[in-house]
N, C-alpha and C. Protein backbone atom coordinates (compact mmCIF):
# COMPACT_ATOMS: atom_id res chain seq x y z
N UNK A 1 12.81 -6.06 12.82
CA UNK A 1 12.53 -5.76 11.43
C UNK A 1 11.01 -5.64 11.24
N UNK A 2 10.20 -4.72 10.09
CA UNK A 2 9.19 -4.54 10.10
C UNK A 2 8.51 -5.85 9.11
N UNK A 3 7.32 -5.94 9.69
CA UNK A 3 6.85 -7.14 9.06
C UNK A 3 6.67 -6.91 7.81
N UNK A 4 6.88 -5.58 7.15
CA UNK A 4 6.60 -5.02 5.71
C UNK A 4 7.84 -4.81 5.33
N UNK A 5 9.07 -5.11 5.91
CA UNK A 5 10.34 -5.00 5.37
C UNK A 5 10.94 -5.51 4.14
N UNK A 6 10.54 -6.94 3.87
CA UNK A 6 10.35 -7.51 2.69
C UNK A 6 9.90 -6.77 1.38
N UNK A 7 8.36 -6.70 1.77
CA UNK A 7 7.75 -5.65 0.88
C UNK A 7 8.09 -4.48 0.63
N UNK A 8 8.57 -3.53 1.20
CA UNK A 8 9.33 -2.36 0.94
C UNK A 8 10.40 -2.41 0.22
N UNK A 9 11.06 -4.03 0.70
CA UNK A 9 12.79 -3.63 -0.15
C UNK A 9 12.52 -4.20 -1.40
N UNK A 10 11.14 -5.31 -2.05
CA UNK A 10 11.08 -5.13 -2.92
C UNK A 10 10.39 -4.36 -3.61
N UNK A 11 9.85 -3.65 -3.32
CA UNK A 11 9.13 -1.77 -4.13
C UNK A 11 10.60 -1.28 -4.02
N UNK A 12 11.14 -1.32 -3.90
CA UNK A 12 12.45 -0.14 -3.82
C UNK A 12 13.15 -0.76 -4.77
N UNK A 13 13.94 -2.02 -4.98
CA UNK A 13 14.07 -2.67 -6.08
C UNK A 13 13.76 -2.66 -7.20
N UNK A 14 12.50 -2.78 -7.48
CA UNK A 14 11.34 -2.25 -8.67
C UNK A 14 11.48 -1.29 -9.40
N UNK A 15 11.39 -0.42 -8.31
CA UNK A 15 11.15 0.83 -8.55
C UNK A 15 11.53 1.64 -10.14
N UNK A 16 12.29 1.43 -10.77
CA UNK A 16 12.73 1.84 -12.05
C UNK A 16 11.99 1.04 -12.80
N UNK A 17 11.96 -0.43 -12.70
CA UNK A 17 11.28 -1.00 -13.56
C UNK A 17 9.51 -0.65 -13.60
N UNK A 18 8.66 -0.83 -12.12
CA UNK A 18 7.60 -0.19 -12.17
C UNK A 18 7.41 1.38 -12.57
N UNK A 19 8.21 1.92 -12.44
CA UNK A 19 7.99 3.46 -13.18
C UNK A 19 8.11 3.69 -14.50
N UNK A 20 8.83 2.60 -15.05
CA UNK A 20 8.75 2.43 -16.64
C UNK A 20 7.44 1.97 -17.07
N UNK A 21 6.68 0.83 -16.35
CA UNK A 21 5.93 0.15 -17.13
C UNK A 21 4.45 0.27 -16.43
N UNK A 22 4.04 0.74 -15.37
CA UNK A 22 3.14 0.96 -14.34
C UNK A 22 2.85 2.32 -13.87
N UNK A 23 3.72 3.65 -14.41
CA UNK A 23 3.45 4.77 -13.48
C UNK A 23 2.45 4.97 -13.36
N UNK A 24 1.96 5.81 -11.95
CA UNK A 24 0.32 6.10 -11.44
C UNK A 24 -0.43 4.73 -11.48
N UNK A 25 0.18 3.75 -11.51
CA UNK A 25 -0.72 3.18 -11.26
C UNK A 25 -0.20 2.29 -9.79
N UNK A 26 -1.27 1.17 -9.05
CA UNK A 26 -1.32 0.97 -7.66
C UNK A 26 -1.03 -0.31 -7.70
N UNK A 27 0.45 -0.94 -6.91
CA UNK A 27 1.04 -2.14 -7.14
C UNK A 27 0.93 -2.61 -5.45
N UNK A 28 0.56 -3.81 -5.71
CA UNK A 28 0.44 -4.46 -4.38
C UNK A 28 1.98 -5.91 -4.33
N UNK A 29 2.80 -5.81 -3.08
CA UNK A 29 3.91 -6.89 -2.96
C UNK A 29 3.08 -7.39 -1.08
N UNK A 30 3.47 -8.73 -1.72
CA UNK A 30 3.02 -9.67 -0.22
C UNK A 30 4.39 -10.67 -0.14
N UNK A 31 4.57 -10.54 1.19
CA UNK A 31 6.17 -11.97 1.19
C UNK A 31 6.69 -11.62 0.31
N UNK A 32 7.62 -10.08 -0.11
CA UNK A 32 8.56 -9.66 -1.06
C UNK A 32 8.47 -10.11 -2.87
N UNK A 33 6.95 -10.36 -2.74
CA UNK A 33 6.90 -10.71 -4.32
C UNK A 33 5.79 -9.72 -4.77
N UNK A 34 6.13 -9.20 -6.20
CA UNK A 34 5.31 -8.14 -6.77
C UNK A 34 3.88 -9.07 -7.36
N UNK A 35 2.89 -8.75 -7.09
CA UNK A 35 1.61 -9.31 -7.42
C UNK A 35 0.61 -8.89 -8.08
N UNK A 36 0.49 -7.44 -8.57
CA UNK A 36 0.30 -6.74 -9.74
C UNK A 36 -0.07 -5.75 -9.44
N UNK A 37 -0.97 -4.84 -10.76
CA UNK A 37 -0.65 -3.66 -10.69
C UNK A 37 -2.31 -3.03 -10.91
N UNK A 38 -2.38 -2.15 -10.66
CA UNK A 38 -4.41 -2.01 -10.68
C UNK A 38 -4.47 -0.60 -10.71
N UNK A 39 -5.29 0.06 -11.83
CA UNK A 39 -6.02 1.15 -12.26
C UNK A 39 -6.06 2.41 -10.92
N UNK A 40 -6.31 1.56 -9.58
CA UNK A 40 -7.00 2.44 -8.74
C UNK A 40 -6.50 1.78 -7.76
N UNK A 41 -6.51 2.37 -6.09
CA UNK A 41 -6.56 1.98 -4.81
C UNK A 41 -7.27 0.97 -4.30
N UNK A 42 -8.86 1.34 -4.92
CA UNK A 42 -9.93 0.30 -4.53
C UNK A 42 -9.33 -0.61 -4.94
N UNK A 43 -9.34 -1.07 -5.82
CA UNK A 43 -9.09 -2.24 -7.26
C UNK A 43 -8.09 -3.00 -6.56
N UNK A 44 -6.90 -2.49 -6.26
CA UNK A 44 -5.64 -3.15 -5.91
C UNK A 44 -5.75 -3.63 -4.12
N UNK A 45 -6.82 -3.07 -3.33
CA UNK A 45 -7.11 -3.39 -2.14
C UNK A 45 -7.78 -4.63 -2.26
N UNK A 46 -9.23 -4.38 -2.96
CA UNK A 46 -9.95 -5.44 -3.05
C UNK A 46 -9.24 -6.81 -3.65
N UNK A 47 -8.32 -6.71 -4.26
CA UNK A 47 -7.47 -7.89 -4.87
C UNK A 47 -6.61 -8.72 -3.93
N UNK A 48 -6.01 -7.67 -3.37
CA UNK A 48 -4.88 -7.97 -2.06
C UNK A 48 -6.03 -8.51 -1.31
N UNK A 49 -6.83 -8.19 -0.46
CA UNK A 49 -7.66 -8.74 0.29
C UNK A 49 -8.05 -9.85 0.32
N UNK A 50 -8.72 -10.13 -1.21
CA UNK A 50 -9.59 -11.37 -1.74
C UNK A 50 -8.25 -12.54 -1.66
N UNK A 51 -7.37 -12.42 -2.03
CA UNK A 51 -6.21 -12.84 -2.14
C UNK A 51 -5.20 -13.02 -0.86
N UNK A 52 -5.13 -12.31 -0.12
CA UNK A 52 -4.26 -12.97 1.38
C UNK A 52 -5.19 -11.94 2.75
N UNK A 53 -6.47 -12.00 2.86
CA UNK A 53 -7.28 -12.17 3.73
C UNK A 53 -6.91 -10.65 4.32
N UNK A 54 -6.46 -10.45 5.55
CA UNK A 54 -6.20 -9.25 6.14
C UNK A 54 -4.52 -8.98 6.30
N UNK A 55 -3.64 -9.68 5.70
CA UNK A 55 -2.37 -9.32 5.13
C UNK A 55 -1.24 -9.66 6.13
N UNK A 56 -0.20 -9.01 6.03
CA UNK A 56 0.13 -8.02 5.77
C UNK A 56 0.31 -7.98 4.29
N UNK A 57 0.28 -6.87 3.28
CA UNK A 57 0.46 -6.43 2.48
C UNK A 57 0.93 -5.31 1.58
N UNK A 58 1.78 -4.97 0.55
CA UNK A 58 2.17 -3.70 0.83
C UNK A 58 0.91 -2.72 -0.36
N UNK A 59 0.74 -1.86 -0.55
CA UNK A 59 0.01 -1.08 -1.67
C UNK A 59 0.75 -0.05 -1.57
N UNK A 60 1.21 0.88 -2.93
CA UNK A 60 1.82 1.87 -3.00
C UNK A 60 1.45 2.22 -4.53
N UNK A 61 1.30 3.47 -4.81
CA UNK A 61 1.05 4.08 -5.93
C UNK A 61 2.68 4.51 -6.70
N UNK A 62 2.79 3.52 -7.62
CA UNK A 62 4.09 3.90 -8.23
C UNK A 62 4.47 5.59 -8.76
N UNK A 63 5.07 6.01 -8.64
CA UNK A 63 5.37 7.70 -8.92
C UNK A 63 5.08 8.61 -8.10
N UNK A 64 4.30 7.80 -7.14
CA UNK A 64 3.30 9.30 -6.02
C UNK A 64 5.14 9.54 -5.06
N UNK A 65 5.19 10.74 -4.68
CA UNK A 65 6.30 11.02 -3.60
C UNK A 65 5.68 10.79 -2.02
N UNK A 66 6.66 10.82 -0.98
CA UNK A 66 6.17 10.61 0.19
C UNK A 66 4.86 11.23 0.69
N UNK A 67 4.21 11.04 1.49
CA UNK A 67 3.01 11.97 1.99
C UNK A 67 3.65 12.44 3.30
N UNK A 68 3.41 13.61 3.93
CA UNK A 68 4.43 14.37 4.98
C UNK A 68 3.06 14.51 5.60
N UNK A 69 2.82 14.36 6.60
CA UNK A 69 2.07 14.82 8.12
C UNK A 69 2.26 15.94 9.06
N UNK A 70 2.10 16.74 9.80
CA UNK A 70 2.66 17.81 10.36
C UNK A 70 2.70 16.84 11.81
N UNK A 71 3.14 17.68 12.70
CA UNK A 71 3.69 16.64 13.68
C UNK A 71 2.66 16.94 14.79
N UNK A 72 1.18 17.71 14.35
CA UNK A 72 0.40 17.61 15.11
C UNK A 72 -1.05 17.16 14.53
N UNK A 73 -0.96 16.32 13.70
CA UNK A 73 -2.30 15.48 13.02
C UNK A 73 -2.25 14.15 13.77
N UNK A 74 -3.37 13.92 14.02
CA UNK A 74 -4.03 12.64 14.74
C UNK A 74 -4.83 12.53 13.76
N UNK A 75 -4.31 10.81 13.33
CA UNK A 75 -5.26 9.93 12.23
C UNK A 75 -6.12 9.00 13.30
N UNK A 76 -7.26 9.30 12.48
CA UNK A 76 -8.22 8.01 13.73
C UNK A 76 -8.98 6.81 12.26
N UNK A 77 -9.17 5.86 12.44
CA UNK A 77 -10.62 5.22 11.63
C UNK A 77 -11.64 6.11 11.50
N UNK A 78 -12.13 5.57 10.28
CA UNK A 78 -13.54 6.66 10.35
C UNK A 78 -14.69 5.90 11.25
N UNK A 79 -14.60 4.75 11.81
CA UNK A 79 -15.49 3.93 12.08
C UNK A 79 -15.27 4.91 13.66
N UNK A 80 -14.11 4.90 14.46
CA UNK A 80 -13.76 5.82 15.56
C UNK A 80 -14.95 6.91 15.67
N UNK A 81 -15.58 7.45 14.76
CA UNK A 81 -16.41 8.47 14.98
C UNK A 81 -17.52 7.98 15.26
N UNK A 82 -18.27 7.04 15.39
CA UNK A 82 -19.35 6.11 16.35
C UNK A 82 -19.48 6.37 17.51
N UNK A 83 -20.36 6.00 18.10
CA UNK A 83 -20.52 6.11 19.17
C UNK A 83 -19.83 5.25 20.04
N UNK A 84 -19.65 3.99 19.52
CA UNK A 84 -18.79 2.72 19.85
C UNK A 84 -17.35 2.79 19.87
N UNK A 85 -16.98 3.94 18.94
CA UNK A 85 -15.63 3.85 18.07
C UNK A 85 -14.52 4.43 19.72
N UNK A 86 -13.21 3.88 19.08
CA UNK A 86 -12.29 3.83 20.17
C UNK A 86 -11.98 5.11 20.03
């Protein structure tokens, strides 16, 4: 099971209720509990963070649909582009 399994099944749960009362906006769930809801990405990162260190955690923008990848994109860190970077 994924260590975000929790967190997913409760965003999926939600889901009607956060789209009523939150759309567009950026909800963070840790250990299957909803923990709120924030203006922006930054906002709701920096919260999650300050709040359970390096996570796991979930963030998802209530209303956004899936994001699709083509099956030949390679995501790297931006830090990767260093000279150091892996």
């Amino acid at each position: 099971m994924s260590v975000l399994a929790k967190d997913i099944a409760a965003f999926t749960d939600m889901r009607r209720e956060l789209e009523a009362q939150h759309l567009k906006e950026w909800v963070v769930f840790h250990e299957g509990r909803f923990e709120g809801a924030f203006a922006d990405f930054e906002t709701a990162a920096e919260s999650a963070q300050a709040r359970f260190d390096r996570g796991p955690y979930l963030i998802r923008q209530v209303g956004a649909g899936p994001v699709q990848f083509s099956g030949g994109m390679i995501l790297r860190p931006v830090y990767a582009n260093n000279a150091g970077g892996v």
